[in-house]
PDB file of N, CA and C in Angstrom:
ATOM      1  N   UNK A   1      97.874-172.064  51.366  1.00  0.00           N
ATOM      2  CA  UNK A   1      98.274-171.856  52.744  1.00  0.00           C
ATOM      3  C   UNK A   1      99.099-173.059  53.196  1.00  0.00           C
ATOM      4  N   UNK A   2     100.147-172.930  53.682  1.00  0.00           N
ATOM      5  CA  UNK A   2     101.252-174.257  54.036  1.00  0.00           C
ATOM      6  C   UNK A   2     100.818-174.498  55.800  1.00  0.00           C
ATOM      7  N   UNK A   3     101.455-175.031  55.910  1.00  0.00           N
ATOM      8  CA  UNK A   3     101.073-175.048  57.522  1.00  0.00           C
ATOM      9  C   UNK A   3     101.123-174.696  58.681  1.00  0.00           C
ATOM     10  N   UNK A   4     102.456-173.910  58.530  1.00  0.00           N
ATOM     11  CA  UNK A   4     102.565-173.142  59.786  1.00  0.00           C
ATOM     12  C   UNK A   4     101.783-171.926  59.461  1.00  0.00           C
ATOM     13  N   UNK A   5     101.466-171.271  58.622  1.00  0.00           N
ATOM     14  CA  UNK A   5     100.433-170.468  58.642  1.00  0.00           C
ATOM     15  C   UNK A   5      98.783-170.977  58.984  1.00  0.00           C
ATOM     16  N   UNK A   6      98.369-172.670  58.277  1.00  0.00           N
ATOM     17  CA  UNK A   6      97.198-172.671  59.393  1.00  0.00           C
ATOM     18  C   UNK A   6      97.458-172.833  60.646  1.00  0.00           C
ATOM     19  N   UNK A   7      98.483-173.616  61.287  1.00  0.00           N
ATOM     20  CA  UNK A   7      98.729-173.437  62.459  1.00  0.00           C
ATOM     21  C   UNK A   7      98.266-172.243  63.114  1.00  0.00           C
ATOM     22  N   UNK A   8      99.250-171.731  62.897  1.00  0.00           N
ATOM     23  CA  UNK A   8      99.226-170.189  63.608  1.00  0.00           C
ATOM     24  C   UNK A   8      97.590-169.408  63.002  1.00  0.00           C
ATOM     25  N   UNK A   9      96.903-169.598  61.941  1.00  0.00           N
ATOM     26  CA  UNK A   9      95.743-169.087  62.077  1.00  0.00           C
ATOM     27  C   UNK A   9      94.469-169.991  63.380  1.00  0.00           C
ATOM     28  N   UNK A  10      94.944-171.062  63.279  1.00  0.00           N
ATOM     29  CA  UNK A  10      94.544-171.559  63.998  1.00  0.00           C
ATOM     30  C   UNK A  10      94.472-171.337  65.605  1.00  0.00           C
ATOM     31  N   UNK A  11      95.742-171.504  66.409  1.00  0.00           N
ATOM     32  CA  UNK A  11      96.090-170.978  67.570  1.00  0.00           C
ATOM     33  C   UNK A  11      95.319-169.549  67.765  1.00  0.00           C
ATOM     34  N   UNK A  12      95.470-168.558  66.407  1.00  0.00           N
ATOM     35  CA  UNK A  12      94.563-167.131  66.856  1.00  0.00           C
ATOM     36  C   UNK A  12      93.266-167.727  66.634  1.00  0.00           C
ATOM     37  N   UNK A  13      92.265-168.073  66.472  1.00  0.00           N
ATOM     38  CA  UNK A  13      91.188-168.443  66.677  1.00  0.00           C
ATOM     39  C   UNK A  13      91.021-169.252  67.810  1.00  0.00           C
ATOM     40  N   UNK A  14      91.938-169.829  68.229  1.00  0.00           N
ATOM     41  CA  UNK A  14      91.461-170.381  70.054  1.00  0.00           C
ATOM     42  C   UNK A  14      91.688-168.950  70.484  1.00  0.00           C
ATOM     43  N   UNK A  15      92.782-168.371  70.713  1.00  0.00           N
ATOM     44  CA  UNK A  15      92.999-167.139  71.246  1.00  0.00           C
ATOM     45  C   UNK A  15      91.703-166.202  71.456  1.00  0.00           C
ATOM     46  N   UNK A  16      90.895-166.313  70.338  1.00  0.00           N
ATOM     47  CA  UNK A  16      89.524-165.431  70.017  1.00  0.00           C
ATOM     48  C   UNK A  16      88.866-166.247  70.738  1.00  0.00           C
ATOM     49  N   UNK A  17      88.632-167.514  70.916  1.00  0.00           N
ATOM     50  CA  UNK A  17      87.563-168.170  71.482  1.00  0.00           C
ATOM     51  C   UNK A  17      88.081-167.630  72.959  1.00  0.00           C
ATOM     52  N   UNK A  18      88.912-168.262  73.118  1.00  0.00           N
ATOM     53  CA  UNK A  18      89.566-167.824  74.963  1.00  0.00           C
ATOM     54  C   UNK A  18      89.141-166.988  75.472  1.00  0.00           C
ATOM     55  N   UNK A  19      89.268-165.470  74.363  1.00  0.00           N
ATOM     56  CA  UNK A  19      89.305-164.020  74.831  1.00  0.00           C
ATOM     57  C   UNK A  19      87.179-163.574  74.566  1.00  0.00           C
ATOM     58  N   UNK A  20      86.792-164.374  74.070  1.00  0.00           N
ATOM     59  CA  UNK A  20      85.582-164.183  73.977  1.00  0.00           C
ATOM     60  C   UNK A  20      84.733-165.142  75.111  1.00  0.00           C
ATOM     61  N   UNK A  21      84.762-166.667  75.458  1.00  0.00           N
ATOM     62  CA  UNK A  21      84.273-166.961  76.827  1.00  0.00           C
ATOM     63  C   UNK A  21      85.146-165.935  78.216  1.00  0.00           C
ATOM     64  N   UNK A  22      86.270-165.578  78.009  1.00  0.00           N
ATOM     65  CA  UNK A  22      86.186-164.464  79.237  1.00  0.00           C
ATOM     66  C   UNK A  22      85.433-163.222  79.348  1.00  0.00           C
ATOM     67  N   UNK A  23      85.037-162.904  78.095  1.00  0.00           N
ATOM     68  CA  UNK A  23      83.885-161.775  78.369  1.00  0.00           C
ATOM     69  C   UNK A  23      82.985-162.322  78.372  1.00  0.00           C
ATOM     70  N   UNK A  24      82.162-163.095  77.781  1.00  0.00           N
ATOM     71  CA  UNK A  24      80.688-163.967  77.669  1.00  0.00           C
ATOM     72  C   UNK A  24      81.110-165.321  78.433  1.00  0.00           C
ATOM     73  N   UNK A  25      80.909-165.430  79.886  1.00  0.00           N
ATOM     74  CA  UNK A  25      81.594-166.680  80.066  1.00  0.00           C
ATOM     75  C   UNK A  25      80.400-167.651  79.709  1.00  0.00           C
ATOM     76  N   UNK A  26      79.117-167.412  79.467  1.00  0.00           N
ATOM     77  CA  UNK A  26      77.957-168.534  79.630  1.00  0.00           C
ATOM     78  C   UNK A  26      77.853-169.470  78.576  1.00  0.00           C
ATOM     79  N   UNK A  27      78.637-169.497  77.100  1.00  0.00           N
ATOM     80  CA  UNK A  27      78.832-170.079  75.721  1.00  0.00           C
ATOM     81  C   UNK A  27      79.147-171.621  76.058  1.00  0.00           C
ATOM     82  N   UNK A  28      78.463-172.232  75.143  1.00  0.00           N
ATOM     83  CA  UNK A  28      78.685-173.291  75.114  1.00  0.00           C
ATOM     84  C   UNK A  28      77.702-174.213  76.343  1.00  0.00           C
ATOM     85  N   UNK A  29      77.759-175.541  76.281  1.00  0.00           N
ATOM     86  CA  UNK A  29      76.881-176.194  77.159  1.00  0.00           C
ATOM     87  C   UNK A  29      77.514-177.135  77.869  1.00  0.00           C
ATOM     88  N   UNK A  30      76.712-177.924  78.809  1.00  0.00           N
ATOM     89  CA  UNK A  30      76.818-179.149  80.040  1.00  0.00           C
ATOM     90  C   UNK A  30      76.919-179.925  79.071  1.00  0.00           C
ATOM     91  N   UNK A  31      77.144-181.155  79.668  1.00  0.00           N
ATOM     92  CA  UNK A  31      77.141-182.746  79.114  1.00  0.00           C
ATOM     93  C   UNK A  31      77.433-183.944  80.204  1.00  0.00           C
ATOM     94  N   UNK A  32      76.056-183.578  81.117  1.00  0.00           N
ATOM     95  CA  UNK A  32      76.233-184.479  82.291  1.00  0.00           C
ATOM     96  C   UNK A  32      76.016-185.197  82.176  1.00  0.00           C
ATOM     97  N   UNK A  33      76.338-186.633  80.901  1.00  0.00           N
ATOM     98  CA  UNK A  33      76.687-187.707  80.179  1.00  0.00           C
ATOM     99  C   UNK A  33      78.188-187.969  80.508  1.00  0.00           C
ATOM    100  N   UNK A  34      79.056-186.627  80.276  1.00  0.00           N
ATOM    101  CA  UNK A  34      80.253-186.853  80.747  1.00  0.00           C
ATOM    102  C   UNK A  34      80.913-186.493  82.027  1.00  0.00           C
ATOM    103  N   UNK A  35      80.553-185.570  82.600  1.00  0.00           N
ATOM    104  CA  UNK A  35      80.612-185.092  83.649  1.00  0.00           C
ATOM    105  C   UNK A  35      79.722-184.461  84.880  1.00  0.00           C
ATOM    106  N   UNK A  36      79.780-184.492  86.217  1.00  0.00           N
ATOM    107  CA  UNK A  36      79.008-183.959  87.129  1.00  0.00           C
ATOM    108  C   UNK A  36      79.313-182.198  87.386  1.00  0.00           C
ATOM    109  N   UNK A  37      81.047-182.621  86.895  1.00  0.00           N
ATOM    110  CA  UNK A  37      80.874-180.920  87.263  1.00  0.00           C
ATOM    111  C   UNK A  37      80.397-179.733  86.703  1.00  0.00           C
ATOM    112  N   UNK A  38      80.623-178.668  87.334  1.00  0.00           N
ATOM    113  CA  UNK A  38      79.834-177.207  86.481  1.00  0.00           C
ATOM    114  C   UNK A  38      80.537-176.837  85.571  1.00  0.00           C
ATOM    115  N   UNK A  39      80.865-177.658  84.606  1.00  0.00           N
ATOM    116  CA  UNK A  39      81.857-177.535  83.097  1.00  0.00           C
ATOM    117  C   UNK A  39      81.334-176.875  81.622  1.00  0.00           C
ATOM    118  N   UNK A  40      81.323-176.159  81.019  1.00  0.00           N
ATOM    119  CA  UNK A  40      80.653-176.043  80.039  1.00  0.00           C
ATOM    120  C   UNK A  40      81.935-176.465  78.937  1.00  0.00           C
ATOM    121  N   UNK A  41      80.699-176.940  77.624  1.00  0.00           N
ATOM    122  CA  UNK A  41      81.615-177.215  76.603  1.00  0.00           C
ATOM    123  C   UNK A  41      81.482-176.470  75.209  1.00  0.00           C
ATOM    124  N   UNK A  42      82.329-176.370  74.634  1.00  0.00           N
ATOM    125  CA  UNK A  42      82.442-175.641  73.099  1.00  0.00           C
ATOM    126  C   UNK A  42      83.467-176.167  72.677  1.00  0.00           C
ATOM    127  N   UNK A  43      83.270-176.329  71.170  1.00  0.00           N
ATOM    128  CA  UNK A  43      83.846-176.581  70.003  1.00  0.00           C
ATOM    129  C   UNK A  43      84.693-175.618  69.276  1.00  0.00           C
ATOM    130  N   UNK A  44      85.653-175.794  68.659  1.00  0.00           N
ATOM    131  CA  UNK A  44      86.037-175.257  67.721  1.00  0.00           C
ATOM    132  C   UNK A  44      86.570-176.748  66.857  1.00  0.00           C
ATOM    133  N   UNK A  45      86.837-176.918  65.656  1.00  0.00           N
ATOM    134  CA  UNK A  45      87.274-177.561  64.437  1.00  0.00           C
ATOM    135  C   UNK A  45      87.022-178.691  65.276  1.00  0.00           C
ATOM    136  N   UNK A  46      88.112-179.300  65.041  1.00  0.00           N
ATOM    137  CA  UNK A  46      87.754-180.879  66.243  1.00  0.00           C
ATOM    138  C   UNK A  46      87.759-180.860  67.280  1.00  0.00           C
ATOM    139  N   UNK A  47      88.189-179.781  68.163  1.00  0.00           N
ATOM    140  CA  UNK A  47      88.953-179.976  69.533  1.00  0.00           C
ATOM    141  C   UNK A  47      87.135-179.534  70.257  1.00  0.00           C
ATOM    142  N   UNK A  48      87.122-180.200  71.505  1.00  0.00           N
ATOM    143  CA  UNK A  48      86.385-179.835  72.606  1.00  0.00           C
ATOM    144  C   UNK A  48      87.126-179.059  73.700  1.00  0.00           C
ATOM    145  N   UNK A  49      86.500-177.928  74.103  1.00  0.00           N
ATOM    146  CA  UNK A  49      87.067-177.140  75.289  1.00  0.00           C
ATOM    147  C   UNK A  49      86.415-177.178  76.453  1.00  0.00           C
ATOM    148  N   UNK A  50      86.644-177.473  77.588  1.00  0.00           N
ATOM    149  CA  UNK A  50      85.696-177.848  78.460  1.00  0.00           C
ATOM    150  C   UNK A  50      86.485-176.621  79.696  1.00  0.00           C
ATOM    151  N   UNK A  51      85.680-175.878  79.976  1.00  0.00           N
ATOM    152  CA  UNK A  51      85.806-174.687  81.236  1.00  0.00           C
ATOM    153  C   UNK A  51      85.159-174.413  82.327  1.00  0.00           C
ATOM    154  N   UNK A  52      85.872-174.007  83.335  1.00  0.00           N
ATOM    155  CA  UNK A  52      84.441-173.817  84.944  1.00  0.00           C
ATOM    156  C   UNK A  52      84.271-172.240  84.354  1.00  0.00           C
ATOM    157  N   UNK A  53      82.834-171.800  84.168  1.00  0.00           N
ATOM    158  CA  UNK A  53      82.608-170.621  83.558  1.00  0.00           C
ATOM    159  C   UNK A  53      82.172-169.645  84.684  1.00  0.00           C
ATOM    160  N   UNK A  54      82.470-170.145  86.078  1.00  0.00           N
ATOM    161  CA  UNK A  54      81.729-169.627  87.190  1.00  0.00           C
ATOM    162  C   UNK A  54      82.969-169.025  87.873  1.00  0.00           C
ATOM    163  N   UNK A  55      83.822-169.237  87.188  1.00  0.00           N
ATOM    164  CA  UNK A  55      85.467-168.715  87.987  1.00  0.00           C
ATOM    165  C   UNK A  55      86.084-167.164  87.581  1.00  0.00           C
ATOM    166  N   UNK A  56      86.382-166.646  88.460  1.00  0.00           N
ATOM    167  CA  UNK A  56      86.748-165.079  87.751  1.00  0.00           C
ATOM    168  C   UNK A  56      88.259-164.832  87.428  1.00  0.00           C
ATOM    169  N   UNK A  57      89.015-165.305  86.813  1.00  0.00           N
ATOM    170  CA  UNK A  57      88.807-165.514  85.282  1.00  0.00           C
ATOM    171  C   UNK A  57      88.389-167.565  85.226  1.00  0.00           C
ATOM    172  N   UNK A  58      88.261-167.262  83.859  1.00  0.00           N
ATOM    173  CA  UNK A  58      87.447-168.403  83.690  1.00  0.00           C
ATOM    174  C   UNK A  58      88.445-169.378  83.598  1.00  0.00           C
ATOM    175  N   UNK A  59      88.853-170.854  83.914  1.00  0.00           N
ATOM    176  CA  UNK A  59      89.436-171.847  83.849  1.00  0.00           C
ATOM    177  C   UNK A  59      89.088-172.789  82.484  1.00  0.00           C
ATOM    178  N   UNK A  60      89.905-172.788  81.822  1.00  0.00           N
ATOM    179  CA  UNK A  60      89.961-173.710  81.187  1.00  0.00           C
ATOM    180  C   UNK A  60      90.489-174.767  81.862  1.00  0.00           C
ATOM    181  N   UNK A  61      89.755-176.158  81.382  1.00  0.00           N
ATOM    182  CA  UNK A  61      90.102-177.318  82.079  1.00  0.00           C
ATOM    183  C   UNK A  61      90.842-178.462  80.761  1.00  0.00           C
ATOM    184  N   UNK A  62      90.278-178.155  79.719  1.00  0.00           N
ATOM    185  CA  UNK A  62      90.550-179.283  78.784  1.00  0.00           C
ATOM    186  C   UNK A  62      90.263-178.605  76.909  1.00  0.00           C
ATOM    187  N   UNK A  63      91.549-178.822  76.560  1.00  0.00           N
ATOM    188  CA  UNK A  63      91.435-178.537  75.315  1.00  0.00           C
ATOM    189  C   UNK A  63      91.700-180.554  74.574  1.00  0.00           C
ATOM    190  N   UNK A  64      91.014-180.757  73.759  1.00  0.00           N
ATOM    191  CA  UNK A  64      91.004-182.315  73.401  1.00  0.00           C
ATOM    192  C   UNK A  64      90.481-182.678  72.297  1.00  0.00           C
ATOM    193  N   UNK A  65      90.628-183.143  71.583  1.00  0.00           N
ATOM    194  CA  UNK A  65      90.439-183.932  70.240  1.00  0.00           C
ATOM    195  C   UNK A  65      89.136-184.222  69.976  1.00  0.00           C
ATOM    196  N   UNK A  66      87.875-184.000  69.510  1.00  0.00           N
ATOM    197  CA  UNK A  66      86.921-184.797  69.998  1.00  0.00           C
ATOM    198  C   UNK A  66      86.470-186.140  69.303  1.00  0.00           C
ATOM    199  N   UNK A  67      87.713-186.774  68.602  1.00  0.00           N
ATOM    200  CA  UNK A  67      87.684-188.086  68.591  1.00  0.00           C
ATOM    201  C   UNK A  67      88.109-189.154  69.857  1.00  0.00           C
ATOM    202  N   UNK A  68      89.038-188.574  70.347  1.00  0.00           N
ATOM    203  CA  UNK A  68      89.200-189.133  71.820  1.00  0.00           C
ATOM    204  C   UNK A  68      88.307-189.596  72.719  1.00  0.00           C
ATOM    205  N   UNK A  69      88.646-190.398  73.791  1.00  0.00           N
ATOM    206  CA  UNK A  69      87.146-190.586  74.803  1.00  0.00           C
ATOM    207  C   UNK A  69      87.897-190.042  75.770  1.00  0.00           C
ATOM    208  N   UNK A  70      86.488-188.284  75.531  1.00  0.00           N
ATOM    209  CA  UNK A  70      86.710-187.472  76.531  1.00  0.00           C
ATOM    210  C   UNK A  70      86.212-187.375  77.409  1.00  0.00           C
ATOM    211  N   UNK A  71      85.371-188.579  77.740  1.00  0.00           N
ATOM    212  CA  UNK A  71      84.809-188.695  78.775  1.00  0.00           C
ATOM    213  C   UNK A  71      85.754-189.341  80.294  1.00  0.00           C
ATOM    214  N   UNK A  72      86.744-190.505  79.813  1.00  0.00           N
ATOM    215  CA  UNK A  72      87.713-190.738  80.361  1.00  0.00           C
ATOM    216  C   UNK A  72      88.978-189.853  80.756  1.00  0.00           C
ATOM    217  N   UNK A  73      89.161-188.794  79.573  1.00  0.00           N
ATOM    218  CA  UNK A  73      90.320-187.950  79.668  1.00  0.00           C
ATOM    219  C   UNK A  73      89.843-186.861  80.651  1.00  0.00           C
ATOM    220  N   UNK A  74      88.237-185.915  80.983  1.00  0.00           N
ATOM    221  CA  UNK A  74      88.067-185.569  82.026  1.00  0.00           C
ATOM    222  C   UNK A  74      88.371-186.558  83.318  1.00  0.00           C
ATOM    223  N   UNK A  75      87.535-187.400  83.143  1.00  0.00           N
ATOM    224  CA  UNK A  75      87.940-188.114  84.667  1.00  0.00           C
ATOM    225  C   UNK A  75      88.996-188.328  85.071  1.00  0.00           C
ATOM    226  N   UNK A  76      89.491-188.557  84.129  1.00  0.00           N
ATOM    227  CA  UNK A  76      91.563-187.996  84.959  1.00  0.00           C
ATOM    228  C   UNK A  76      92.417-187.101  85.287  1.00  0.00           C
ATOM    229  N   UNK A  77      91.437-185.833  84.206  1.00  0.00           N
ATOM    230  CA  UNK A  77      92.250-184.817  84.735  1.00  0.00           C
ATOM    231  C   UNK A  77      91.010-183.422  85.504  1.00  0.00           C
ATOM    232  N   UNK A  78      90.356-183.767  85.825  1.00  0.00           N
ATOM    233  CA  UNK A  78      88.992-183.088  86.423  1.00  0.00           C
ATOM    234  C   UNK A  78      87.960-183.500  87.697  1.00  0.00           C
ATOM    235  N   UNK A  79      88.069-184.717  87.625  1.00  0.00           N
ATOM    236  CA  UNK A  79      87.167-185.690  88.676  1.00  0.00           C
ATOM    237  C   UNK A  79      87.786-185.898  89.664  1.00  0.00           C
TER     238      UNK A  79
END
């Protein structure tokens, strides 16, 4: 497999994740270590996705690396 094919398998598997917390929005958990708000988080490969799951449709707030300090990268773009 070269790379723009994992790429692109890749991108469809967020796509699936996306299209699956909008029907099940409750997946994934808190981490009020990093945040106060009503955020839930899930994984895929490295990346952390952090969403308000209480919104009709659901908001994604943060797709991010989870080597990064995402604890800082919410507070700048969430807090």
């Amino acid at each position: 497999m070269d790379r723009v094919e994992l790429a692109d398998r890749i991108e469809a598997e967020f796509h699936q994740l996306f299209d699956s917390l909008s029907r099940m929005p409750r997946q994934g958990h808190s981490r009020r270590d990093l945040t106060k708000r009503p955020v839930l988080f899930i994984s895929l490969y490295s990346f952390v996705i952090v969403y308000e799951p209480d919104l009709n449709p659901i908001r994604i707030m943060a797709v991010v690396r989870g080597k990064r300090d995402v604890k800082r990268i919410l507070r700048e773009r969430v807090e």
